[in-house]
C-alpha atoms as a PDB file:
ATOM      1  CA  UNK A   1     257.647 168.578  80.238  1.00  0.00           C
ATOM      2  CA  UNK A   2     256.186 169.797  83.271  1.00  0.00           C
ATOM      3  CA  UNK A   3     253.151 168.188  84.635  1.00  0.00           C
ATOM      4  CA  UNK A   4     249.665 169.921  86.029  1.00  0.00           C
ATOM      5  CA  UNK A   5     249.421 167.365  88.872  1.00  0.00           C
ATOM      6  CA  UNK A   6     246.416 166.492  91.096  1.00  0.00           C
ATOM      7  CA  UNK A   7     246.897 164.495  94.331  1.00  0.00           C
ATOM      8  CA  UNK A   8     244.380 162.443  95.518  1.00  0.00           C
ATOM      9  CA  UNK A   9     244.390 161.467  99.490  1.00  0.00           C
ATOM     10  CA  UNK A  10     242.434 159.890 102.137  1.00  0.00           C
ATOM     11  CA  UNK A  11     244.642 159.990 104.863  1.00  0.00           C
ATOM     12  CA  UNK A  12     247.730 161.944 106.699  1.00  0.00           C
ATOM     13  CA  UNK A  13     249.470 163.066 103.423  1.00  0.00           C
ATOM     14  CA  UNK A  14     252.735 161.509 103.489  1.00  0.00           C
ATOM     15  CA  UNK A  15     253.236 159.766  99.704  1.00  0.00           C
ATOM     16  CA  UNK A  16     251.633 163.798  99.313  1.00  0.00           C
ATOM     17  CA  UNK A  17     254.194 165.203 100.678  1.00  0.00           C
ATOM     18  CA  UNK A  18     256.941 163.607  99.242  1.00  0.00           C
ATOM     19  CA  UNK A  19     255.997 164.117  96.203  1.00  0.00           C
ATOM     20  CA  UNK A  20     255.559 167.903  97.167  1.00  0.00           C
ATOM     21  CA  UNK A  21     259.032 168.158  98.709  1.00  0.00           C
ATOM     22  CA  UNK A  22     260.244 166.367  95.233  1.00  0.00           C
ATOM     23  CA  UNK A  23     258.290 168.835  93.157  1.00  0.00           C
ATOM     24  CA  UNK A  24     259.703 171.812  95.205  1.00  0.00           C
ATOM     25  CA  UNK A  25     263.340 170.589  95.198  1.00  0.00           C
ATOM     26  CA  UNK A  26     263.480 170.136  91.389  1.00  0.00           C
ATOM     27  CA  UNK A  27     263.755 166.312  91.273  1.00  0.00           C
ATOM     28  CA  UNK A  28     260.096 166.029  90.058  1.00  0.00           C
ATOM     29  CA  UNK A  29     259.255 168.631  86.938  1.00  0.00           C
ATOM     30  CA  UNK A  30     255.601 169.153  88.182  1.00  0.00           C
ATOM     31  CA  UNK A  31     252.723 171.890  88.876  1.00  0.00           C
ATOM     32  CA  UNK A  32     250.914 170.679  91.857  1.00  0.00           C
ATOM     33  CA  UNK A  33     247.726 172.108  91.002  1.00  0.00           C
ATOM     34  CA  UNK A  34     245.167 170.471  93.250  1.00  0.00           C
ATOM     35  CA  UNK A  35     244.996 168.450  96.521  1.00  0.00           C
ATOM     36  CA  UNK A  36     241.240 167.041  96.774  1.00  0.00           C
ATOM     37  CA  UNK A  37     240.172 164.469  99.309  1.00  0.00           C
ATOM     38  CA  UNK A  38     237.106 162.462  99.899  1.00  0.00           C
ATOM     39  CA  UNK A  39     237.522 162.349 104.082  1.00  0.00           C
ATOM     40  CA  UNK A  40     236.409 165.967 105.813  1.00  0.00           C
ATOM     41  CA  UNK A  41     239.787 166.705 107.852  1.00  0.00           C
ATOM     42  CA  UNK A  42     242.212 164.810 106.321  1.00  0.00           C
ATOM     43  CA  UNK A  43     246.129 165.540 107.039  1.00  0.00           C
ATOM     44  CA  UNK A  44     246.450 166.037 103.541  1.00  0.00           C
ATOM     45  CA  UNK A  45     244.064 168.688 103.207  1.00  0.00           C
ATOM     46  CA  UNK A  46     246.005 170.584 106.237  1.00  0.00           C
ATOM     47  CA  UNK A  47     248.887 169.504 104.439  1.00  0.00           C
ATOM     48  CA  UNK A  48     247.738 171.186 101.641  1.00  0.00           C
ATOM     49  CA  UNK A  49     247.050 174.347 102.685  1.00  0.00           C
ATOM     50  CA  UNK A  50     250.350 174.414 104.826  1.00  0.00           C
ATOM     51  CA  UNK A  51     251.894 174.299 101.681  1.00  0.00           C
ATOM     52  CA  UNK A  52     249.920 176.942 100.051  1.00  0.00           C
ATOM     53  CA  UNK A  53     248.617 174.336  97.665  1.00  0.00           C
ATOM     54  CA  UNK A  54     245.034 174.572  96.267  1.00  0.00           C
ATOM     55  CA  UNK A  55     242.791 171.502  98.052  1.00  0.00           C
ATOM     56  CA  UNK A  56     239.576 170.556  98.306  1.00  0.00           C
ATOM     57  CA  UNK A  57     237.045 167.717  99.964  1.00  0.00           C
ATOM     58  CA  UNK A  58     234.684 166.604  98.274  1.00  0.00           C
ATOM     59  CA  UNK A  59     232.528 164.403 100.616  1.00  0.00           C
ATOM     60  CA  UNK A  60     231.011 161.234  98.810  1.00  0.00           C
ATOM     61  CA  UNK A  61     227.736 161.107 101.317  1.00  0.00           C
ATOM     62  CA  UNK A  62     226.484 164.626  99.273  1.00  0.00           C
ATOM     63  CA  UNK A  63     226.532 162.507  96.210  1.00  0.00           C
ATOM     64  CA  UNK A  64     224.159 159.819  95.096  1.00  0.00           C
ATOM     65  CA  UNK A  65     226.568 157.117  93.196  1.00  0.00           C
ATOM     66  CA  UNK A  66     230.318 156.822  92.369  1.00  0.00           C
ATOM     67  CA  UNK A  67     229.644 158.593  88.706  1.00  0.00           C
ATOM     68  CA  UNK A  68     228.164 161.184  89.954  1.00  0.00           C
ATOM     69  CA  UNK A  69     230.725 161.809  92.416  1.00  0.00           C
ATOM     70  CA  UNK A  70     233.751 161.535  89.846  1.00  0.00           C
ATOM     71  CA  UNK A  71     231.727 163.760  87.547  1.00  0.00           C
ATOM     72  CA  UNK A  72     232.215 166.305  90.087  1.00  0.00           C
ATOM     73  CA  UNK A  73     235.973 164.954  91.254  1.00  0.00           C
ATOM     74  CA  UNK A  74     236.860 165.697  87.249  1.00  0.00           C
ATOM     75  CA  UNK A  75     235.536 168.673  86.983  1.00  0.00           C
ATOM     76  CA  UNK A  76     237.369 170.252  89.734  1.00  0.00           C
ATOM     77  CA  UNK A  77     240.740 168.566  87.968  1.00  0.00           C
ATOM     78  CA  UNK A  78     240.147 170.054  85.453  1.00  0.00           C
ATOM     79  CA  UNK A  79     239.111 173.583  85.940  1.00  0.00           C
ATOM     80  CA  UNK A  80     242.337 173.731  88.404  1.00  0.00           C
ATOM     81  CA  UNK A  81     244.583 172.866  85.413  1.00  0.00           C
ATOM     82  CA  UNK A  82     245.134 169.632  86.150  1.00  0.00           C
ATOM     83  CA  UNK A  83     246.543 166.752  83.822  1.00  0.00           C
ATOM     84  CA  UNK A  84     247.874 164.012  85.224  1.00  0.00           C
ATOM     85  CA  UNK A  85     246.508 162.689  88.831  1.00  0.00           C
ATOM     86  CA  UNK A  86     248.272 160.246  91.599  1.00  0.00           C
ATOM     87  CA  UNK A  87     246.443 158.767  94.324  1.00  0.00           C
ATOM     88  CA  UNK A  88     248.298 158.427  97.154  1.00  0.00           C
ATOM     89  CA  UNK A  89     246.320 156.673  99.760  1.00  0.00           C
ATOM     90  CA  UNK A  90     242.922 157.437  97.925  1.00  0.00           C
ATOM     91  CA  UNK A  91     240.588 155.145  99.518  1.00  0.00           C
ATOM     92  CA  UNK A  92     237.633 155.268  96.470  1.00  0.00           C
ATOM     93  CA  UNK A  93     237.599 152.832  93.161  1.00  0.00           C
ATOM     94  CA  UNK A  94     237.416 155.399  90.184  1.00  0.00           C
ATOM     95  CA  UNK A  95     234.810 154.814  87.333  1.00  0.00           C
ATOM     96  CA  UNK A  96     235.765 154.318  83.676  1.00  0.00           C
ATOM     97  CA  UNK A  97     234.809 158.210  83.107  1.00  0.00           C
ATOM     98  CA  UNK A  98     237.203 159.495  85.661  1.00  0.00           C
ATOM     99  CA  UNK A  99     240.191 157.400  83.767  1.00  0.00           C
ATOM    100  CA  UNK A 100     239.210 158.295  80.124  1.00  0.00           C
ATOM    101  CA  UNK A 101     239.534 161.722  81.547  1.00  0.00           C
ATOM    102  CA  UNK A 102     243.119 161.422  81.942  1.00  0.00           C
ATOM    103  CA  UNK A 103     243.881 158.813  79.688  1.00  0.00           C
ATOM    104  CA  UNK A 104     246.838 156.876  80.583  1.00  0.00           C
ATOM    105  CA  UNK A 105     247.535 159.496  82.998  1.00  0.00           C
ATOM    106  CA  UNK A 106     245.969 158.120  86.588  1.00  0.00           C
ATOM    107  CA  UNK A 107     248.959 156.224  88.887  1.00  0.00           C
ATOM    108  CA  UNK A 108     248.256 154.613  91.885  1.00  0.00           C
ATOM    109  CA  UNK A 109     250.357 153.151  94.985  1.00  0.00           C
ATOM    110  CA  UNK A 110     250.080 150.335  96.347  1.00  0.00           C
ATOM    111  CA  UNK A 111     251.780 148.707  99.259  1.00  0.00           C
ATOM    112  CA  UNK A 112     252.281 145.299  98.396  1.00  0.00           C
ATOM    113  CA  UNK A 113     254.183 143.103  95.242  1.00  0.00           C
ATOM    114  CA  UNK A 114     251.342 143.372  92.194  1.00  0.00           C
ATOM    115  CA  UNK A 115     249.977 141.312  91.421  1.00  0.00           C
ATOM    116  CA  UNK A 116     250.203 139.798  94.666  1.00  0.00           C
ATOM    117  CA  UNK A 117     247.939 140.918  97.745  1.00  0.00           C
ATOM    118  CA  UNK A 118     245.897 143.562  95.689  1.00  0.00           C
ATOM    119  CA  UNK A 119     242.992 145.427  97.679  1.00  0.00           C
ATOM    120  CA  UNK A 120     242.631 146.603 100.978  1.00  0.00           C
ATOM    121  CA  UNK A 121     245.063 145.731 104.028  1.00  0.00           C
ATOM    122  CA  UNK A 122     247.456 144.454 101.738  1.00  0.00           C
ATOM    123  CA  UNK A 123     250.974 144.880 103.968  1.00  0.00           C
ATOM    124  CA  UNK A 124     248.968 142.855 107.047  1.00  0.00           C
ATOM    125  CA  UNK A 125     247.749 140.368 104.309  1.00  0.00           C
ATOM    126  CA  UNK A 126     251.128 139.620 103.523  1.00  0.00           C
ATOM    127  CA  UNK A 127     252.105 139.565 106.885  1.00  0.00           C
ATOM    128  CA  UNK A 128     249.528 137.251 107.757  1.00  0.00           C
ATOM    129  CA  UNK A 129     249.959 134.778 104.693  1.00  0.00           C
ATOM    130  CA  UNK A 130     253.991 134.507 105.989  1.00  0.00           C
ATOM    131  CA  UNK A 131     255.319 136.031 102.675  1.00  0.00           C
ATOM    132  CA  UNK A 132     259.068 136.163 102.996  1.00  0.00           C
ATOM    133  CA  UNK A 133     259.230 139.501 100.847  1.00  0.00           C
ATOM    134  CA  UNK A 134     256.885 142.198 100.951  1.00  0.00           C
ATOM    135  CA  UNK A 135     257.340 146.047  99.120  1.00  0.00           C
ATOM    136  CA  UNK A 136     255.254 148.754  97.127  1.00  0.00           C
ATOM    137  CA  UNK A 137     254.330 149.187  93.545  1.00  0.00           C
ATOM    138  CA  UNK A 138     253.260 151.969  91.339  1.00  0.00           C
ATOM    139  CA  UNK A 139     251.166 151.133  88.634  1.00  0.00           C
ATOM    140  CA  UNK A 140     248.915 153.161  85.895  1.00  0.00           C
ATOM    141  CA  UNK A 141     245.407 152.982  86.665  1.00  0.00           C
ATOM    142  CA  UNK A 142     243.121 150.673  85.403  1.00  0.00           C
ATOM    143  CA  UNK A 143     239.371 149.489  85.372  1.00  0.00           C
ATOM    144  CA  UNK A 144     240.648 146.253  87.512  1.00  0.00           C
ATOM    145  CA  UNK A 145     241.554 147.395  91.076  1.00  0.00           C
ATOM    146  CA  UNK A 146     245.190 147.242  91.627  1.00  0.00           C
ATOM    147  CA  UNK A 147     245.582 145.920  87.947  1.00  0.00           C
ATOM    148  CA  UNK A 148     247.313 148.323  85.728  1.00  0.00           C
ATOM    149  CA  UNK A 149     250.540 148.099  84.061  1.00  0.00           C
ATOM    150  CA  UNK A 150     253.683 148.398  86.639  1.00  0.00           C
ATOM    151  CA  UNK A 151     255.562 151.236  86.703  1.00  0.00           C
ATOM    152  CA  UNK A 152     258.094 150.455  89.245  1.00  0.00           C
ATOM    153  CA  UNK A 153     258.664 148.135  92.534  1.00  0.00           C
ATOM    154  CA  UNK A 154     260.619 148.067  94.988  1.00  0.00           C
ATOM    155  CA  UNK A 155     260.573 144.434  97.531  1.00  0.00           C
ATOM    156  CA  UNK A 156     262.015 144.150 101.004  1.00  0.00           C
ATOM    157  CA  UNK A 157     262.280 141.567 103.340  1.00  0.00           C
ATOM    158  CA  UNK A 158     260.145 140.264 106.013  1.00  0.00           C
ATOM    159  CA  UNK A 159     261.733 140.223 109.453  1.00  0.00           C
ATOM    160  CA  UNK A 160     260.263 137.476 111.105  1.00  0.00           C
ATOM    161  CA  UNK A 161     260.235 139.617 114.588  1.00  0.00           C
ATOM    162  CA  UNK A 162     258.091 142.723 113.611  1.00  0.00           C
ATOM    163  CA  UNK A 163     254.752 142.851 113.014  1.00  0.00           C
ATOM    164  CA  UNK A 164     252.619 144.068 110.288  1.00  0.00           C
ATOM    165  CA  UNK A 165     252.722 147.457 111.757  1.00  0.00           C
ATOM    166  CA  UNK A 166     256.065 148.052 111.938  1.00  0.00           C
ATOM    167  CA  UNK A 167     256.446 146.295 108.403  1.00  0.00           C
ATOM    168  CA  UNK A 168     254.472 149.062 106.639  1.00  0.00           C
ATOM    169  CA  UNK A 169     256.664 151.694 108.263  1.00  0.00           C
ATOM    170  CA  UNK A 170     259.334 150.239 106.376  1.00  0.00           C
ATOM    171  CA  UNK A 171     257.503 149.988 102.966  1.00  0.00           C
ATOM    172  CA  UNK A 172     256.355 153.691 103.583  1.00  0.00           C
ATOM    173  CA  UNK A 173     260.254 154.574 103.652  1.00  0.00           C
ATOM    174  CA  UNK A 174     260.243 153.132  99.778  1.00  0.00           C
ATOM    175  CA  UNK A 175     256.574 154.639  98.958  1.00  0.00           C
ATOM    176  CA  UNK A 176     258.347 158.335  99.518  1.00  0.00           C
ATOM    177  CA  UNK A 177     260.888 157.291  97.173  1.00  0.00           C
ATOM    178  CA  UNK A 178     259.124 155.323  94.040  1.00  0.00           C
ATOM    179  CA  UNK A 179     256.284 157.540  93.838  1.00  0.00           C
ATOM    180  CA  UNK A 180     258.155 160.706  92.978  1.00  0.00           C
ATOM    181  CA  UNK A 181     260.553 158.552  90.604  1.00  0.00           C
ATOM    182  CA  UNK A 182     257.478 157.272  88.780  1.00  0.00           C
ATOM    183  CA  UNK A 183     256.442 160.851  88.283  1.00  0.00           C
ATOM    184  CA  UNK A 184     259.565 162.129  87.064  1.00  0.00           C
ATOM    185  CA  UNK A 185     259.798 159.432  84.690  1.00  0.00           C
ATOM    186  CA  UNK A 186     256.271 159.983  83.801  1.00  0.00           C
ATOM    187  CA  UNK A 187     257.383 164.082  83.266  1.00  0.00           C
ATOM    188  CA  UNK A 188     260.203 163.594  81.239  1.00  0.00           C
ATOM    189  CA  UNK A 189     258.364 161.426  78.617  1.00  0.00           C
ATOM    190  CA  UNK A 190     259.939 158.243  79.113  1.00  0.00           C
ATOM    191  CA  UNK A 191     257.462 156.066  79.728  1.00  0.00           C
ATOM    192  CA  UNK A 192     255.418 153.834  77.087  1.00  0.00           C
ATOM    193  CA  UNK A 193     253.257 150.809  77.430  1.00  0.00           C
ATOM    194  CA  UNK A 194     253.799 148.210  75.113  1.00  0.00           C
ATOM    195  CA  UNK A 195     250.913 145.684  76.295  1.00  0.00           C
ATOM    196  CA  UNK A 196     250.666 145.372  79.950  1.00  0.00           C
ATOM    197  CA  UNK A 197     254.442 146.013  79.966  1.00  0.00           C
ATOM    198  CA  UNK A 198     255.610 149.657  81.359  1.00  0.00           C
ATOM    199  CA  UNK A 199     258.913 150.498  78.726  1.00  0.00           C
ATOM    200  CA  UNK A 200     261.292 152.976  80.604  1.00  0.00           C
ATOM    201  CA  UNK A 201     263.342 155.016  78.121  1.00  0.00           C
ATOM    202  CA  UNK A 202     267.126 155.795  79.319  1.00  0.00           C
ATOM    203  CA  UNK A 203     267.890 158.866  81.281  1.00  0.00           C
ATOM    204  CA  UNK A 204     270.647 160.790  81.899  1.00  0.00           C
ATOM    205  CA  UNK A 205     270.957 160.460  85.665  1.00  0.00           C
ATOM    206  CA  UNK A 206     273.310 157.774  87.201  1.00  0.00           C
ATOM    207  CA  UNK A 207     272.026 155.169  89.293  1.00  0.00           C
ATOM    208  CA  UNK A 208     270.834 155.861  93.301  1.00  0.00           C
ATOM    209  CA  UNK A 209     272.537 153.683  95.888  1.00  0.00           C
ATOM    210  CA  UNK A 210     269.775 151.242  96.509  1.00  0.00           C
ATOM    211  CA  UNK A 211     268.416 150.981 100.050  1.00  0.00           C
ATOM    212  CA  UNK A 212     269.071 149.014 102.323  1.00  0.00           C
ATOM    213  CA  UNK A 213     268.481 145.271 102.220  1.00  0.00           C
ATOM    214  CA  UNK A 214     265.627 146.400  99.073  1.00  0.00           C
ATOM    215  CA  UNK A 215     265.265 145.684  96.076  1.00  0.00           C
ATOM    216  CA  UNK A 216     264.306 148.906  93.525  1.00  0.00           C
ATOM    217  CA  UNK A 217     263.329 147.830  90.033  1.00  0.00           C
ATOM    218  CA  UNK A 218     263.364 149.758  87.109  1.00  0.00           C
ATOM    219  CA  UNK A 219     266.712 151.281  89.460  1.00  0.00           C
ATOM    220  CA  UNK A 220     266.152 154.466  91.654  1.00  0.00           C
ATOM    221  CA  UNK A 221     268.254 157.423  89.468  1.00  0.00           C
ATOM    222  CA  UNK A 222     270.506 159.793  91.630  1.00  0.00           C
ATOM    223  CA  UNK A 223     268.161 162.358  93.805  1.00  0.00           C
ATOM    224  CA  UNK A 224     265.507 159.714  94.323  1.00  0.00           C
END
């Protein structure tokens, strides 16, 4: 089933554009309705419109709370079509109105091991703390930040001679991969929470090669 998508972004665009390039190359069955950002001149609102993809900013000092600012974050969703959302480096914690509107349907990113490191600065956290893996997660949503159910991880080592910069470079190289898998799997229909637990239905497509020295679980299939 194809999905009405809405990408939420605060920064360059990148996890956005991968899951743009997966959309337009047939590996991800989705609609990408609706770009919106909270940050005047962010890369993924040129992105957007490079792309020829409806965006929009929506800039949080015109509004006097958080509800009042999802109120208006919904309402463009959902005028554009839009029925399932991913943030991909969204910067804002959502209120419980913005996730009933798209119930079960809000995924996030996040570039750490859930439920370890959750929050801000989570790769230099890691870093910092001397964790000897580090990696990405995508999760559903939830009221608790970083929280939800997990979708899909994928781990990597820590090299003890980089630094926490050039350690998130290579957890962005798994970002542009999970995301758009989670999406798919979301698309086809195969996902189902039982509990806090994420239950993957079986697919049709053969396994990925994994990458290198990483560890993907529930496994990459073959285009991701």
């Amino acid at each position: 089933m194809t999905i009405r998508l809405g990408i939420l972004a605060s920064g360059i665009g990148s996890n956005a554009q991968a899951i743009i390039e997966a959309a337009r190359s047939g590996r991800l069955d989705a609609e990408i309705r609706l770009v919106l950002s909270d940050r005047p001149g962010a890369g993924a609102l040129t992105l957007a419109q490079e792309c020829g993809i409806p965006s929009l900013c929506l800039d949080p000092a015109r509004c006097a709370s958080r509800e009042i600012y999802d109120q208006h974050a919904v309402g463009a969703l959902l005028e554009a079509g839009v029925d399932t959302v991913a943030f991909a480096g969204y910067m804002r914690l959502v209120t419980p109105a913005f996730l009933g509107a798209f119930p079960e349907r809000v995924l996030n990113l996040h570039p750490a091991l859930l439920p370890s490191f959750p929050g801000m600065h989570a790769t230099r956290a890691c870093w910092e703390y001397g964790a000897r893996f580090s990696g990405c997660t995508v999760h559903f949503v939830s009221p608790v930040t970083d929280g939800g159910p997990i979708i899909i991880q994928a781990a990597l080592p820590v090299h003890q001679d980089e630094d926490g910069s050039r350690l998130l470079e290579r957890i962005h190289l798994l970002e542009h991969r999970i995301y758009p898998q989670a999406l798919a799997w979301l698309a086809e229909g195969r996902l189902s929470l039982q509990g806090r637990r994420v239950l993957l239905a079986p697919g049709t497509r053969p396994p990925a090669p994994q990458p290198d020295m990483a560890l993907v679980w529930p496994p990459l299939e073959n285009g991701f």
